[in-house]
N, C-alpha and C. Protein backbone atom coordinates (compact mmCIF):
# COMPACT_ATOMS: atom_id res chain seq x y z
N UNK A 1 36.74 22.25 40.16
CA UNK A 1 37.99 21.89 39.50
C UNK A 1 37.71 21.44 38.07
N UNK A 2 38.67 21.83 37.47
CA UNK A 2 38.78 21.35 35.77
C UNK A 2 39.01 19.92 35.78
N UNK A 3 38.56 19.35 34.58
CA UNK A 3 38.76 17.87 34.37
C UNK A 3 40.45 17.24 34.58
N UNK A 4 40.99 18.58 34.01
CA UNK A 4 42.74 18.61 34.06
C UNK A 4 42.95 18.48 34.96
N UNK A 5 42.66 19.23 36.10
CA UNK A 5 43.32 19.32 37.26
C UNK A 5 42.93 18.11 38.01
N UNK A 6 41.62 17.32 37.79
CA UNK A 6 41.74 15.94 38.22
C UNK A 6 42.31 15.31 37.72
N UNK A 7 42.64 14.84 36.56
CA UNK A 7 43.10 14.12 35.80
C UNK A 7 44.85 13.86 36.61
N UNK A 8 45.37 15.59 37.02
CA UNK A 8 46.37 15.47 37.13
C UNK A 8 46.35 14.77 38.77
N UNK A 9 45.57 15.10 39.47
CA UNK A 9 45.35 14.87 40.69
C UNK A 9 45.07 13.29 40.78
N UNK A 10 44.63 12.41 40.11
CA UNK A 10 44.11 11.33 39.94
C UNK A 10 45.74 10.66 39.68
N UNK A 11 46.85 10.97 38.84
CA UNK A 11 47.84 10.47 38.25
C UNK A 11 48.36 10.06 39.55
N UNK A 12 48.25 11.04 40.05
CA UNK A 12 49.20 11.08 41.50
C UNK A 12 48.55 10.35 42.49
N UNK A 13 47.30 9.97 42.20
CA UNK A 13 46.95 8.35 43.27
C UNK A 13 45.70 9.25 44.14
N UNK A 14 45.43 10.96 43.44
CA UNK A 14 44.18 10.91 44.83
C UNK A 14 42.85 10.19 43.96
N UNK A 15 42.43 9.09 44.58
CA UNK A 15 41.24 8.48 44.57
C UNK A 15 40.46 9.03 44.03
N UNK A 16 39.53 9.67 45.14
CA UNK A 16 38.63 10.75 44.97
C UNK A 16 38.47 11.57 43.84
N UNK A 17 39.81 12.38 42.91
CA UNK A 17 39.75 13.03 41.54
C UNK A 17 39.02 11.78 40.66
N UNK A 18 39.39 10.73 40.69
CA UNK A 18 39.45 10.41 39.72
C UNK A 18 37.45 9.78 39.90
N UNK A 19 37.18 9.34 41.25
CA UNK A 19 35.82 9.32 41.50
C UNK A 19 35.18 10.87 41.05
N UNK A 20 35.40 12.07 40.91
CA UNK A 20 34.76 12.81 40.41
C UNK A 20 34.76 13.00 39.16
N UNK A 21 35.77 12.65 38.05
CA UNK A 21 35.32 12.07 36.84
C UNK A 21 34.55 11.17 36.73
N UNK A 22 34.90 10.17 37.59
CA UNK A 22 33.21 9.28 37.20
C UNK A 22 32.15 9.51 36.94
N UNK A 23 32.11 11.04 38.19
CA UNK A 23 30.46 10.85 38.48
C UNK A 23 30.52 11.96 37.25
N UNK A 24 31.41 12.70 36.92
CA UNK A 24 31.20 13.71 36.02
C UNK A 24 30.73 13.26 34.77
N UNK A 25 31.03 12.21 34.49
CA UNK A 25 31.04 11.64 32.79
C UNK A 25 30.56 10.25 33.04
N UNK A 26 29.94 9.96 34.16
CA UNK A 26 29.25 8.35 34.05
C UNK A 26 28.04 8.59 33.03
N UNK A 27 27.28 9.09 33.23
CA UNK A 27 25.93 9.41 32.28
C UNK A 27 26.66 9.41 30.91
N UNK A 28 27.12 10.35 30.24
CA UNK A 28 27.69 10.18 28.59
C UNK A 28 27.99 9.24 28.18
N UNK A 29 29.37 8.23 29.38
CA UNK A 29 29.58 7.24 28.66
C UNK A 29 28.43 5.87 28.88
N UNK A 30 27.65 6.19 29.75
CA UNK A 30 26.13 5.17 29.87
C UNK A 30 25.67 5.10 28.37
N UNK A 31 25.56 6.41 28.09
CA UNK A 31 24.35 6.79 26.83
C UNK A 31 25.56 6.11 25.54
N UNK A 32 26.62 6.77 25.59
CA UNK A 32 26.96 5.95 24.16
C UNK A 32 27.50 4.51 24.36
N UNK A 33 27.35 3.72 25.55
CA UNK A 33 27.44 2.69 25.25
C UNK A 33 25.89 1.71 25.44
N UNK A 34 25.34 2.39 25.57
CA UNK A 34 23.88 1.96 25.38
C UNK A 34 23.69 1.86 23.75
N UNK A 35 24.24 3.66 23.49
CA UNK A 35 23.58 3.82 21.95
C UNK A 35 24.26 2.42 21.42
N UNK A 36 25.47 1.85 21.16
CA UNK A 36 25.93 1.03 20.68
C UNK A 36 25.49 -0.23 21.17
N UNK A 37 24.99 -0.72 21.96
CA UNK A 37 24.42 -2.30 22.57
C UNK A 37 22.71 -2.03 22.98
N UNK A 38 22.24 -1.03 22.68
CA UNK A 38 21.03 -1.42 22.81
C UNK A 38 20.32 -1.94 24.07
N UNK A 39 20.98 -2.37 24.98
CA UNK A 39 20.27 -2.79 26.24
C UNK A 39 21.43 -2.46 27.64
N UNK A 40 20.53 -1.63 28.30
CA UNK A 40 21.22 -1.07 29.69
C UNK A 40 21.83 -1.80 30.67
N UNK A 41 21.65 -3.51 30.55
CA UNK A 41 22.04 -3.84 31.66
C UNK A 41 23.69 -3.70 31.04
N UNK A 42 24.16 -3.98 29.57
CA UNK A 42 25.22 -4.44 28.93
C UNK A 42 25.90 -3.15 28.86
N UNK A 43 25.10 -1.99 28.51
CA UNK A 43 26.01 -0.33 28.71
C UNK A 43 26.45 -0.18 30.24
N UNK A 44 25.84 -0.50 31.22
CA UNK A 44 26.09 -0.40 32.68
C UNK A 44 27.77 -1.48 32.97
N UNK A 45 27.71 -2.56 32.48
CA UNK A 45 28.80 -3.23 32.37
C UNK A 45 29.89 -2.66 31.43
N UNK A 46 29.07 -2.33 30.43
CA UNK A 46 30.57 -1.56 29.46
C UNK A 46 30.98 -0.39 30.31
N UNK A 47 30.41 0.72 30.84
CA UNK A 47 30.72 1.76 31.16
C UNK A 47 31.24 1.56 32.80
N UNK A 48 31.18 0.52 33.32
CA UNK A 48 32.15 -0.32 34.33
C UNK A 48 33.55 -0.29 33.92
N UNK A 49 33.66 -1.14 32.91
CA UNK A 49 34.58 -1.64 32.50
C UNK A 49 35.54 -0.70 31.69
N UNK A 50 35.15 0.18 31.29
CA UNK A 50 35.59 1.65 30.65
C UNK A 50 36.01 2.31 31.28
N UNK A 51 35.71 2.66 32.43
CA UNK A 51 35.87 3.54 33.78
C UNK A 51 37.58 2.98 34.57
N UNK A 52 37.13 1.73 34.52
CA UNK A 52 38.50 0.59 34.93
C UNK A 52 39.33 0.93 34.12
N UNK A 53 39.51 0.24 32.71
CA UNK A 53 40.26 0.35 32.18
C UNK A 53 41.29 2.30 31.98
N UNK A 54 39.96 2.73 32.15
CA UNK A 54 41.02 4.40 31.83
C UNK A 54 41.33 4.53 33.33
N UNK A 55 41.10 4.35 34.39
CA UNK A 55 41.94 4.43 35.46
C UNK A 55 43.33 3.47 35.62
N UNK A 56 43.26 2.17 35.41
CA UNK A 56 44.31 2.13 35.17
C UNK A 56 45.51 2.36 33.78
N UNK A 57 44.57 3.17 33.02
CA UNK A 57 45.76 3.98 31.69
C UNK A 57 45.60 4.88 31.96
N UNK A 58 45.31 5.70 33.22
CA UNK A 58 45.66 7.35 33.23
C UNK A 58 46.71 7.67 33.11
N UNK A 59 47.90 7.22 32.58
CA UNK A 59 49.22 7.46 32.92
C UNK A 59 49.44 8.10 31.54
N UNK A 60 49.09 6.76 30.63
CA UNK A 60 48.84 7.32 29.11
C UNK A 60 47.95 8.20 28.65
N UNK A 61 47.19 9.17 29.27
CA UNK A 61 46.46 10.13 28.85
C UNK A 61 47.11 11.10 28.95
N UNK A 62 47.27 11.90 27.24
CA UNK A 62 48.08 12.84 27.48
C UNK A 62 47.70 14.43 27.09
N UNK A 63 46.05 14.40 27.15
CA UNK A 63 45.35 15.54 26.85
C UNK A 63 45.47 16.02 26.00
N UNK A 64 45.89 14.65 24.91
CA UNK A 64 45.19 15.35 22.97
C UNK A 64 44.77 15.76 23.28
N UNK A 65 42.99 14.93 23.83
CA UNK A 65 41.67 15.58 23.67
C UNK A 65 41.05 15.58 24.81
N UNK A 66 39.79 15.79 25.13
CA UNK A 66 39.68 16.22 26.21
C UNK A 66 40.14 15.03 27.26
N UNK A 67 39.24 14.74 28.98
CA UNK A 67 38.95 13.73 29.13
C UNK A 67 37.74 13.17 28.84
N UNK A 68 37.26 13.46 28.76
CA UNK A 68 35.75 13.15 28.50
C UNK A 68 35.65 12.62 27.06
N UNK A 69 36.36 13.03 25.79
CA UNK A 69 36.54 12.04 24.50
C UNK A 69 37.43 11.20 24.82
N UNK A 70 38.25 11.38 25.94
CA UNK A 70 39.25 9.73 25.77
C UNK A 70 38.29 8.94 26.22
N UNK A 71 37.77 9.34 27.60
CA UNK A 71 37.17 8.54 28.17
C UNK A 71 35.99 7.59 27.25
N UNK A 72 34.89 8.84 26.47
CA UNK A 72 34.35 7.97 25.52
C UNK A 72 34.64 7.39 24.54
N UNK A 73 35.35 7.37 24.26
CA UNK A 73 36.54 6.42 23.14
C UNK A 73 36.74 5.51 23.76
N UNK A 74 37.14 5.25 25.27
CA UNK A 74 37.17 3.98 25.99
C UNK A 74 36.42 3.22 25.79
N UNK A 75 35.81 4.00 26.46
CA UNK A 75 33.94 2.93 25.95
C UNK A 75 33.01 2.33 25.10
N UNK A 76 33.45 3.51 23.86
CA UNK A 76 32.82 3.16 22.57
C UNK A 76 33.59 1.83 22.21
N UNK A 77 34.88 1.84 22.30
CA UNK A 77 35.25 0.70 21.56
C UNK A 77 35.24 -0.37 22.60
N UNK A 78 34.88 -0.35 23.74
CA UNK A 78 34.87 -1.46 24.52
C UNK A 78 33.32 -1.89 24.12
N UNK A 79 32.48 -0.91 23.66
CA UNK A 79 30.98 -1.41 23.92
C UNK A 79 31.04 -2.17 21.75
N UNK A 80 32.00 -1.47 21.59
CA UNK A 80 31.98 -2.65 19.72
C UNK A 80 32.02 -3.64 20.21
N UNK A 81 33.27 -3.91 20.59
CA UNK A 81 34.11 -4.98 20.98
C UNK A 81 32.63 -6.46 21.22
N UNK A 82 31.98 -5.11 22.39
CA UNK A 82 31.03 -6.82 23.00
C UNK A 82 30.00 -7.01 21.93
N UNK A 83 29.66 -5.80 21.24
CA UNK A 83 28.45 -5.60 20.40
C UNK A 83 28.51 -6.97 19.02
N UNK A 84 30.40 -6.97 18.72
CA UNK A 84 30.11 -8.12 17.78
C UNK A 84 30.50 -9.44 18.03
N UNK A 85 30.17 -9.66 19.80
CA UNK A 85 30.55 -10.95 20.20
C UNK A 85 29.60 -11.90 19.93
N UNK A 86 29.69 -13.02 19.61
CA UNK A 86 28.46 -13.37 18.73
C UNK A 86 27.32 -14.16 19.69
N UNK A 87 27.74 -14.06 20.92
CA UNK A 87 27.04 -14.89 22.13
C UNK A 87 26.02 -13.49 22.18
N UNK A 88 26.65 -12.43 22.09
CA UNK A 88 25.73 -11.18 22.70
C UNK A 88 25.06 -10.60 21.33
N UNK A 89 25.11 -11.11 20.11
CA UNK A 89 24.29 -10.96 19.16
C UNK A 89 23.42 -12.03 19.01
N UNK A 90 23.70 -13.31 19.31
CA UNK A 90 22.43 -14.24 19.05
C UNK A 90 21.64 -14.07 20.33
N UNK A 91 21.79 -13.46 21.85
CA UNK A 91 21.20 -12.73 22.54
C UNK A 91 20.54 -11.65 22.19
N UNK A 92 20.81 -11.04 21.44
CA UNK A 92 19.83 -9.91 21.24
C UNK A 92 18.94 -10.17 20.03
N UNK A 93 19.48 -11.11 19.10
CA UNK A 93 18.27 -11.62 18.10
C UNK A 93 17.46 -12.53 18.61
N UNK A 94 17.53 -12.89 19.72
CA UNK A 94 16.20 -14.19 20.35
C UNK A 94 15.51 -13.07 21.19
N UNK A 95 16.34 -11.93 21.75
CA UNK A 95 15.31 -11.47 23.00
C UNK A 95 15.59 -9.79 22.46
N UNK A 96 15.60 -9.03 21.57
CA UNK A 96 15.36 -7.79 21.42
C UNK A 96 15.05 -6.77 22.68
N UNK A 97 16.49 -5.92 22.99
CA UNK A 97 16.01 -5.16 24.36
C UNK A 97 15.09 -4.30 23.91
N UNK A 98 14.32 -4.32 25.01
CA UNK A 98 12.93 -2.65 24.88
C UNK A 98 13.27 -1.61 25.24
N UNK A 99 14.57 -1.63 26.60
CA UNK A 99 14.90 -0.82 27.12
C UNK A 99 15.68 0.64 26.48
N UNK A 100 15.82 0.01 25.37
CA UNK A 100 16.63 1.48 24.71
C UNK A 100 16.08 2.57 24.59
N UNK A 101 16.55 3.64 24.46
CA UNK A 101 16.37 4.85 24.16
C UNK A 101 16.13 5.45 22.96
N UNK A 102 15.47 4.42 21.80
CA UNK A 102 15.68 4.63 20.62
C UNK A 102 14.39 5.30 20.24
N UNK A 103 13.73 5.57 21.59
CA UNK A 103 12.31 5.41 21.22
C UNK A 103 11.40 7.34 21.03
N UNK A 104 10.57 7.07 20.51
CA UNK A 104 10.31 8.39 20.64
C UNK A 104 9.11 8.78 21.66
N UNK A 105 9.15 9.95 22.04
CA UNK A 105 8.38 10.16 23.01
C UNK A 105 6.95 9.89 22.61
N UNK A 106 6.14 9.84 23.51
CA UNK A 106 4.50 9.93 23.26
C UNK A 106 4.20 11.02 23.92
N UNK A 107 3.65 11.95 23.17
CA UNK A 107 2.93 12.71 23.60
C UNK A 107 1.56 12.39 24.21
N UNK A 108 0.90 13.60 25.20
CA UNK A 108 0.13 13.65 25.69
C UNK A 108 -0.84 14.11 24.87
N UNK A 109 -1.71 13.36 24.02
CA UNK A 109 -2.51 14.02 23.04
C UNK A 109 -4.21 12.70 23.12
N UNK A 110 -4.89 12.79 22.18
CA UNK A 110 -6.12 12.11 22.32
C UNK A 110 -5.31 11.01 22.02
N UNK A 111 -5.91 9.68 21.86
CA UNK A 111 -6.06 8.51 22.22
C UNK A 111 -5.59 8.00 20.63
N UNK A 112 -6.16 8.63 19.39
CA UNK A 112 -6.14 8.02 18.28
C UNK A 112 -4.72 8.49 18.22
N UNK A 113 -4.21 9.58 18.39
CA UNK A 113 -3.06 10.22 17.92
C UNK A 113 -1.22 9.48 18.60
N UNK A 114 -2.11 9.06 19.50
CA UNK A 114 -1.21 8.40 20.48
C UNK A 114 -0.87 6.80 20.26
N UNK A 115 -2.06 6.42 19.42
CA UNK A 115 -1.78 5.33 18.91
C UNK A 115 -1.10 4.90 17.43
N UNK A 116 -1.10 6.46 16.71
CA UNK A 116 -0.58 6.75 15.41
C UNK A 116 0.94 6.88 15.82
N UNK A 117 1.41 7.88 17.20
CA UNK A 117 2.43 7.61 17.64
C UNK A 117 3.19 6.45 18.16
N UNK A 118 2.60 5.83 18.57
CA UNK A 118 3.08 4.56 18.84
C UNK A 118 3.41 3.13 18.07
N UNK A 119 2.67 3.51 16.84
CA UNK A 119 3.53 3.11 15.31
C UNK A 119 4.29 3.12 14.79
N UNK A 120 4.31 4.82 14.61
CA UNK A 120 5.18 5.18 14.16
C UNK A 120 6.68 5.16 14.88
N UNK A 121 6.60 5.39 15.85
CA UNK A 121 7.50 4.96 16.57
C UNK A 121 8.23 3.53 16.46
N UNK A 122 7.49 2.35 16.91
CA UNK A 122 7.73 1.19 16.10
C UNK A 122 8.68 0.76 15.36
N UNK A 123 8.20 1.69 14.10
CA UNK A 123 8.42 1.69 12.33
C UNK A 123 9.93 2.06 12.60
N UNK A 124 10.14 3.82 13.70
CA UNK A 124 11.16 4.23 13.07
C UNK A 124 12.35 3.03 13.82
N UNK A 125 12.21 2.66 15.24
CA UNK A 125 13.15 1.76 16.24
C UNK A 125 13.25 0.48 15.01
N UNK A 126 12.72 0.23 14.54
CA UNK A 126 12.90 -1.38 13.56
C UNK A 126 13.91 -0.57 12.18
N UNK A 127 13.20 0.57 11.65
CA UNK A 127 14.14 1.09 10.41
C UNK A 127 15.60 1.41 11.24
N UNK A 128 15.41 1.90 12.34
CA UNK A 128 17.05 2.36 12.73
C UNK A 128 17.97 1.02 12.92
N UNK A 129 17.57 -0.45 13.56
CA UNK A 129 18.05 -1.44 13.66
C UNK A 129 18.41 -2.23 12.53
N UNK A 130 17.76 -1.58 10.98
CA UNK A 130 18.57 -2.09 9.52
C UNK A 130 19.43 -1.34 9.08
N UNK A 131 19.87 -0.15 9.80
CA UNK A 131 20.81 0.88 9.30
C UNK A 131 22.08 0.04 9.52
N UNK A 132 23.59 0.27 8.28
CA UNK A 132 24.12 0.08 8.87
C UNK A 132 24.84 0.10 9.70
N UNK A 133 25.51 -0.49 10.83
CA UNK A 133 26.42 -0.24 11.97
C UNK A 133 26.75 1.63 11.99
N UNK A 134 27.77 1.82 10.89
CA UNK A 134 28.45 2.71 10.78
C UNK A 134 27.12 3.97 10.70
N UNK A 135 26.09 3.88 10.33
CA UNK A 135 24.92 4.88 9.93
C UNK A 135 24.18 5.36 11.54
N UNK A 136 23.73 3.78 11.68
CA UNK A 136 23.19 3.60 12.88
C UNK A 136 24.25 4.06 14.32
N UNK A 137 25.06 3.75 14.65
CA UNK A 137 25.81 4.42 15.34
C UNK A 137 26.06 6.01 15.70
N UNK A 138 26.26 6.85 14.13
CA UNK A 138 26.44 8.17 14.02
C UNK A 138 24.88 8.60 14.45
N UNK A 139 23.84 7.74 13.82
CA UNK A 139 22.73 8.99 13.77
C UNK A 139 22.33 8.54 15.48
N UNK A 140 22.58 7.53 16.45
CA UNK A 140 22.18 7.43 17.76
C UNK A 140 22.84 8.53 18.59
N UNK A 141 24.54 8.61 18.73
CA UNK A 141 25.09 9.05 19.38
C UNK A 141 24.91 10.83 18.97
N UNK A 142 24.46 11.32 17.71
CA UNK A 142 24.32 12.63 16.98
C UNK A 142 23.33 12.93 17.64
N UNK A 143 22.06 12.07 17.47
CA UNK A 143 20.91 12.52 18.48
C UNK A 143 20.79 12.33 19.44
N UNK A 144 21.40 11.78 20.68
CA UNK A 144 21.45 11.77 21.98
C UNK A 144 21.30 12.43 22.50
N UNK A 145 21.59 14.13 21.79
CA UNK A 145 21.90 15.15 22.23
C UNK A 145 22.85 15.61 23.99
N UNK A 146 24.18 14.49 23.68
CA UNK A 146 24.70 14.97 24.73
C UNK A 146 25.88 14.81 24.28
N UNK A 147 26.24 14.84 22.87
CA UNK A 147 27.57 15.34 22.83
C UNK A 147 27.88 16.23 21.44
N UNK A 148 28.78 16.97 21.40
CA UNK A 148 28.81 17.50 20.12
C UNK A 148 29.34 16.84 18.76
N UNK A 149 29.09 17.17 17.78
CA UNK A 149 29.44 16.18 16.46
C UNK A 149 30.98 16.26 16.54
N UNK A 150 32.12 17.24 16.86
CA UNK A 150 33.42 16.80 17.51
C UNK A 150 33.32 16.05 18.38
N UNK A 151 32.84 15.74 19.52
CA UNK A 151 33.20 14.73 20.19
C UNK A 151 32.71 13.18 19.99
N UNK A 152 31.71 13.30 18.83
CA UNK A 152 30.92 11.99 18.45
C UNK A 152 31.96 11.56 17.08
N UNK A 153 32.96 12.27 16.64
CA UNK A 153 33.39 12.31 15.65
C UNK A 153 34.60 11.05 16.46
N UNK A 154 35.54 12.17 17.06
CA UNK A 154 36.15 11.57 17.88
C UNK A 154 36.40 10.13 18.39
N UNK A 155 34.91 9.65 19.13
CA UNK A 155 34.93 8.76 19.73
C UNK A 155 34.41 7.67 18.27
N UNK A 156 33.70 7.90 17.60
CA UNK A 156 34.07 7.21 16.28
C UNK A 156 35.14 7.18 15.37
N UNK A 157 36.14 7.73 15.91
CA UNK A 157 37.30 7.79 15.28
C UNK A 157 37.65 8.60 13.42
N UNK A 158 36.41 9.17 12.92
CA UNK A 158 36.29 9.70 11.65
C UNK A 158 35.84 10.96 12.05
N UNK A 159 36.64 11.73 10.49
CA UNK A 159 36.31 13.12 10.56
C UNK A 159 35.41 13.66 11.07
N UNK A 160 34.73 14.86 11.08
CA UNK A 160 33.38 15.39 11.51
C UNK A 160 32.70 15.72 10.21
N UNK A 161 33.27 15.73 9.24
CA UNK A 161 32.54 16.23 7.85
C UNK A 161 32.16 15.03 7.50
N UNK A 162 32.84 13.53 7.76
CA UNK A 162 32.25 11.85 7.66
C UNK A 162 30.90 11.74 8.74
N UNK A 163 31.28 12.27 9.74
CA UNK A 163 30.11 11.88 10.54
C UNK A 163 28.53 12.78 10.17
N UNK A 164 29.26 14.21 9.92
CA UNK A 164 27.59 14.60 8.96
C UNK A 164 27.08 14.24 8.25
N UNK A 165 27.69 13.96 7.46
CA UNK A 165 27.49 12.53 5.77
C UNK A 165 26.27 12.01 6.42
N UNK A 166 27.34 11.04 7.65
CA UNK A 166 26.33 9.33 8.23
C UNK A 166 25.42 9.56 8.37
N UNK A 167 25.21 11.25 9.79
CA UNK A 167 24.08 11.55 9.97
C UNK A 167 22.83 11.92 8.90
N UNK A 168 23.04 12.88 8.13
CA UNK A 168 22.50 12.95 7.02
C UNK A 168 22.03 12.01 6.51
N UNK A 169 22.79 10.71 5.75
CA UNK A 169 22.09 9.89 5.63
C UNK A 169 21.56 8.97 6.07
N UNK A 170 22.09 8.60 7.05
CA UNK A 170 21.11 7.85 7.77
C UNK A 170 19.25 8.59 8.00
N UNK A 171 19.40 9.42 8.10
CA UNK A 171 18.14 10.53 8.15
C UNK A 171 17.20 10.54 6.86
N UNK A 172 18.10 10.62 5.70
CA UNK A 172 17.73 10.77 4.77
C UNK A 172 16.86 9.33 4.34
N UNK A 173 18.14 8.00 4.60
CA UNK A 173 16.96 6.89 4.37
C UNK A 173 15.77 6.33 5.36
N UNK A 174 15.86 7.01 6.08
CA UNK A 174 14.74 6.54 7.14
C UNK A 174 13.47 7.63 7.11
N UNK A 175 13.91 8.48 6.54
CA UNK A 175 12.59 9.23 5.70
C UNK A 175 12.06 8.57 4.82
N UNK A 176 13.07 8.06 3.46
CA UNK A 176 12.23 7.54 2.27
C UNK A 176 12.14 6.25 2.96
N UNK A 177 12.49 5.39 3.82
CA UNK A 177 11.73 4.18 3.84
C UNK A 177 10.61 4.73 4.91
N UNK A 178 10.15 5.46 5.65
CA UNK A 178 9.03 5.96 6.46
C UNK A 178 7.97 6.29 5.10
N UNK A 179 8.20 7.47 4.27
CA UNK A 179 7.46 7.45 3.20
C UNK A 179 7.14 6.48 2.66
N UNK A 180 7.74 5.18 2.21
CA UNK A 180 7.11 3.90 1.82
C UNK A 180 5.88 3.38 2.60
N UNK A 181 6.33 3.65 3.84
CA UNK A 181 5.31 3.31 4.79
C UNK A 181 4.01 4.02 5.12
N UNK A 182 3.93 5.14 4.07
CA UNK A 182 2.98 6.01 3.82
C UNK A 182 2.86 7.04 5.05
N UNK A 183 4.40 7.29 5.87
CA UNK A 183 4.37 8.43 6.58
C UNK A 183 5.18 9.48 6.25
N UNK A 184 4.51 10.54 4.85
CA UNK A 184 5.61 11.48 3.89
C UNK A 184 5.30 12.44 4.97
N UNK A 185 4.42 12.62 5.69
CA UNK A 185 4.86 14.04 7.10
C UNK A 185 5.71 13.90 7.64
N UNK A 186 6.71 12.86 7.58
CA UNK A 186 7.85 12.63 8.71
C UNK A 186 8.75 13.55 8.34
């Protein structure tokens, strides 16, 4: 079944539709409310609470856009919302989550190379956490690689020609501050 046809099936009270959107779109909206809070236990609660809230506003969904951008639009702005609560920012400046996904892979390579990776890596998770909000946001959810720059546009609420900008630059300064750092191969 199409998302529609649950959607419509869900209006009408069957349960179950609307549990198969869950399971359909729990992962996406995990990942962008992670990308935005940085630590999984707090995306697992946002994307709770996201899930809730658009079940009980399915009424008001009126298939502008898909479900899957309302839905992450739910979330995104539920996961701001906590991101600039200031109990859950002086939480994350005393205890910095590890758990994010910000990280880059390590390859399976010799020992020295792996430790050059693991610097660098470092370097880039600390440069992405001075980006601002608006930078940092576009270039997480752009590279997630699980949604398209329309639907990341979307759920950030700005054009798609604004969100290439962000991406772009955000990219752009985390090269020249990596090059400061004397990594111009990046």
């Amino acid at each position: 079944m199409t998302d529609s046809e649950l959607v419509e099936l869900a209006k009408r009270g069957d349960h179950e539709a609307f549990g198969v959107l869950v399971d359909r779109h729990r992962r996406s909206a995990f990942r962008a409310a992670l990308a935005a809070l940085g630590s999984a236990d707090e995306a697992e609660d946002i994307t709770q609470e996201g899930f809730v809230a658009a079940y009980r506003h399915l009424a008001d969904f009126r298939e502008q856009a898909s479900f899957k951008t309302w839905m992450l639009s739910i979330v995104w702005r539920k996961a701001l919302t906590r991101r600039r609560n200031a109990r859950t920012m002086l939480r994350r400046l005393v205890s910095p989550a590890e758990d994010t996904e910000w990280q880059i892979p390590d390859p399976a390579r010799r020992q020295e190379h792996a430790l050059v990776d693991a610097e660098l890596a470092g370097h880039v998770r600390r440069l992405i956490g001075t980006l601002s909000p608006k930078l940092r946001d576009a270039l997480l959810l752009a590279a997630s690689g699980d949604y398209t720059y329309n639907e990341v546009a979307a759920m950030l609420g700005i054009p798609t020609g604004t969100l290439k900008w962000r991406v772009a630059e955000s990219r752009r300064r985390l090269k020249d501050q990596l090059a400061k750092l004397g990594y111009s191969h990046v």
